[in-house]
C-alpha atoms as a PDB file:
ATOM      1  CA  UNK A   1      93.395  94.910 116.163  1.00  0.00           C
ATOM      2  CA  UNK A   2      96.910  93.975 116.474  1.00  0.00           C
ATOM      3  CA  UNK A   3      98.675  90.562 115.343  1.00  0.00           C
ATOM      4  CA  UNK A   4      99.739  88.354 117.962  1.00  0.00           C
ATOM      5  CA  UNK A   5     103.627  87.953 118.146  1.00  0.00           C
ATOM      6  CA  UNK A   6     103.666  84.708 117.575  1.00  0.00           C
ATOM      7  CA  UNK A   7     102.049  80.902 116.992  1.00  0.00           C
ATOM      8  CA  UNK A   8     101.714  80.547 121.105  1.00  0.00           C
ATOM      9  CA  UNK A   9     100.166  84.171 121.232  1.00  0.00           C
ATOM     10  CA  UNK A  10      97.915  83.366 118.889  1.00  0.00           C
ATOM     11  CA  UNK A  11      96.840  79.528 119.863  1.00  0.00           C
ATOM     12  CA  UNK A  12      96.080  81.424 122.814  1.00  0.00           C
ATOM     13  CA  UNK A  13      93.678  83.844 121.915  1.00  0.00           C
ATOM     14  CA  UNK A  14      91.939  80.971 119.568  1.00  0.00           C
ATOM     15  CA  UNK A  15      91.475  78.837 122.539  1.00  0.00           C
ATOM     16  CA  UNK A  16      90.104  81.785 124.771  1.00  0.00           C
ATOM     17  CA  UNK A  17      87.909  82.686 121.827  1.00  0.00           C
ATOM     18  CA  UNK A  18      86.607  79.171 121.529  1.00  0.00           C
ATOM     19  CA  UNK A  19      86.196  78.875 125.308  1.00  0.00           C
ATOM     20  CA  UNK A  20      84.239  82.152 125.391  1.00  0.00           C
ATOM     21  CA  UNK A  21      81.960  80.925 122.677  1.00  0.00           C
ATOM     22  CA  UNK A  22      81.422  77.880 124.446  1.00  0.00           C
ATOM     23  CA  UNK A  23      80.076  79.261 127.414  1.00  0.00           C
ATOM     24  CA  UNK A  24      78.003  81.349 125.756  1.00  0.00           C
ATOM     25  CA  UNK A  25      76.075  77.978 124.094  1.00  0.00           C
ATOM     26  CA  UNK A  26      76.067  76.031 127.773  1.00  0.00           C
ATOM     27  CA  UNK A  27      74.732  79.353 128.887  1.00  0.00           C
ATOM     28  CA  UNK A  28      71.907  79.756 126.204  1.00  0.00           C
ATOM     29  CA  UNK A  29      71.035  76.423 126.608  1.00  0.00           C
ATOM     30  CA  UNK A  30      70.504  76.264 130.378  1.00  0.00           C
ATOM     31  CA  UNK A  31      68.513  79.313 129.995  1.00  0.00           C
ATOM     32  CA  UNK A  32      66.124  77.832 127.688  1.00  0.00           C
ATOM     33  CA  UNK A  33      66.053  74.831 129.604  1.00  0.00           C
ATOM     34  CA  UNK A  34      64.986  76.666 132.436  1.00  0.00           C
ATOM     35  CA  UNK A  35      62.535  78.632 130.919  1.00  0.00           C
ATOM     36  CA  UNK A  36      61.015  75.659 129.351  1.00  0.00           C
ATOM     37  CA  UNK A  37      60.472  73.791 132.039  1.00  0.00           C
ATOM     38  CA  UNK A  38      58.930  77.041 134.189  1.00  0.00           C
ATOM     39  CA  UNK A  39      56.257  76.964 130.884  1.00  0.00           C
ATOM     40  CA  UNK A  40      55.826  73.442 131.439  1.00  0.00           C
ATOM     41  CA  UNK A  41      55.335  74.084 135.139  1.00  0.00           C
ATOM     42  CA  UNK A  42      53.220  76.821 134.676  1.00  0.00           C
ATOM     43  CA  UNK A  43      50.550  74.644 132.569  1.00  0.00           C
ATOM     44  CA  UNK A  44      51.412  71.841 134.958  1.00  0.00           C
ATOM     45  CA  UNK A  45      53.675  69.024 133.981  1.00  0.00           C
ATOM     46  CA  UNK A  46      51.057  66.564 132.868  1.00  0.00           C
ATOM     47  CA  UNK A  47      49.552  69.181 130.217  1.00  0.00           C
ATOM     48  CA  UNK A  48      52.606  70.438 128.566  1.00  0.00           C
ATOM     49  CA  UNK A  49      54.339  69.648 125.649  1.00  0.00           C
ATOM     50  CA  UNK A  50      57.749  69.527 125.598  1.00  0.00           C
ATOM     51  CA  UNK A  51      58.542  70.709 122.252  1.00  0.00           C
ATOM     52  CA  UNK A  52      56.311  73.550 122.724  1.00  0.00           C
ATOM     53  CA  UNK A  53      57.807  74.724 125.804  1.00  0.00           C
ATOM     54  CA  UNK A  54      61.197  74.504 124.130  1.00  0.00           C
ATOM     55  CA  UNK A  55      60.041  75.985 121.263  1.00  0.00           C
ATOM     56  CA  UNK A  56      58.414  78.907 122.662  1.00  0.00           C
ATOM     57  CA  UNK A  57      61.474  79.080 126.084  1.00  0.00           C
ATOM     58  CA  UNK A  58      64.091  79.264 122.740  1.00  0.00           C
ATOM     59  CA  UNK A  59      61.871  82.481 120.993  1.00  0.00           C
ATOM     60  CA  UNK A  60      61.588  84.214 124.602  1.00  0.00           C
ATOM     61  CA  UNK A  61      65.937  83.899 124.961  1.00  0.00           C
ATOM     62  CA  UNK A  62      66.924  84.636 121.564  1.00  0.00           C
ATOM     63  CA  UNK A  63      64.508  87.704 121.441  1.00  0.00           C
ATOM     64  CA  UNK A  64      65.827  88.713 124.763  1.00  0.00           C
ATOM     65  CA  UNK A  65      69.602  88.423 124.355  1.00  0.00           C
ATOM     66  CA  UNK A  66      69.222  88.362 119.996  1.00  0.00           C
ATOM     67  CA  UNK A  67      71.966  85.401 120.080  1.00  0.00           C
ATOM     68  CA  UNK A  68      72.138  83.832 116.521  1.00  0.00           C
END
């Protein structure tokens, strides 16, 4: 890995770095959202439980794409 040449170089990379890792949680977190409520859906709205659906949509990503 080389140094950057200077502060802008660097505040640079540390903002594209930080933007990266920000998609990465809106990402995760519209996938889990999605897969939760496609749980709830599939037990039909009225019999889920949120948490659950969350809880279990969350297990299903992270073991899928092993974010931490």
């Amino acid at each position: 890995m080389t140094k950057p040449k200077n502060k802008k170089t660097t505040r640079r990379l540390l903002a594209s770095k930080t933007a990266k890792a920000s998609a990465s949680i809106d990402q995760r977190h519209h996938m889990i959202s999605e897969a939760a409520y496609y749980r709830s859906e599939k037990r039909s709205i009225e019999g889920s439980n949120p948490s659950q659906d969350w809880y279990e949509a969350e297990q299903e990503i992270e073991a899928r794409y092993r974010w931490q």
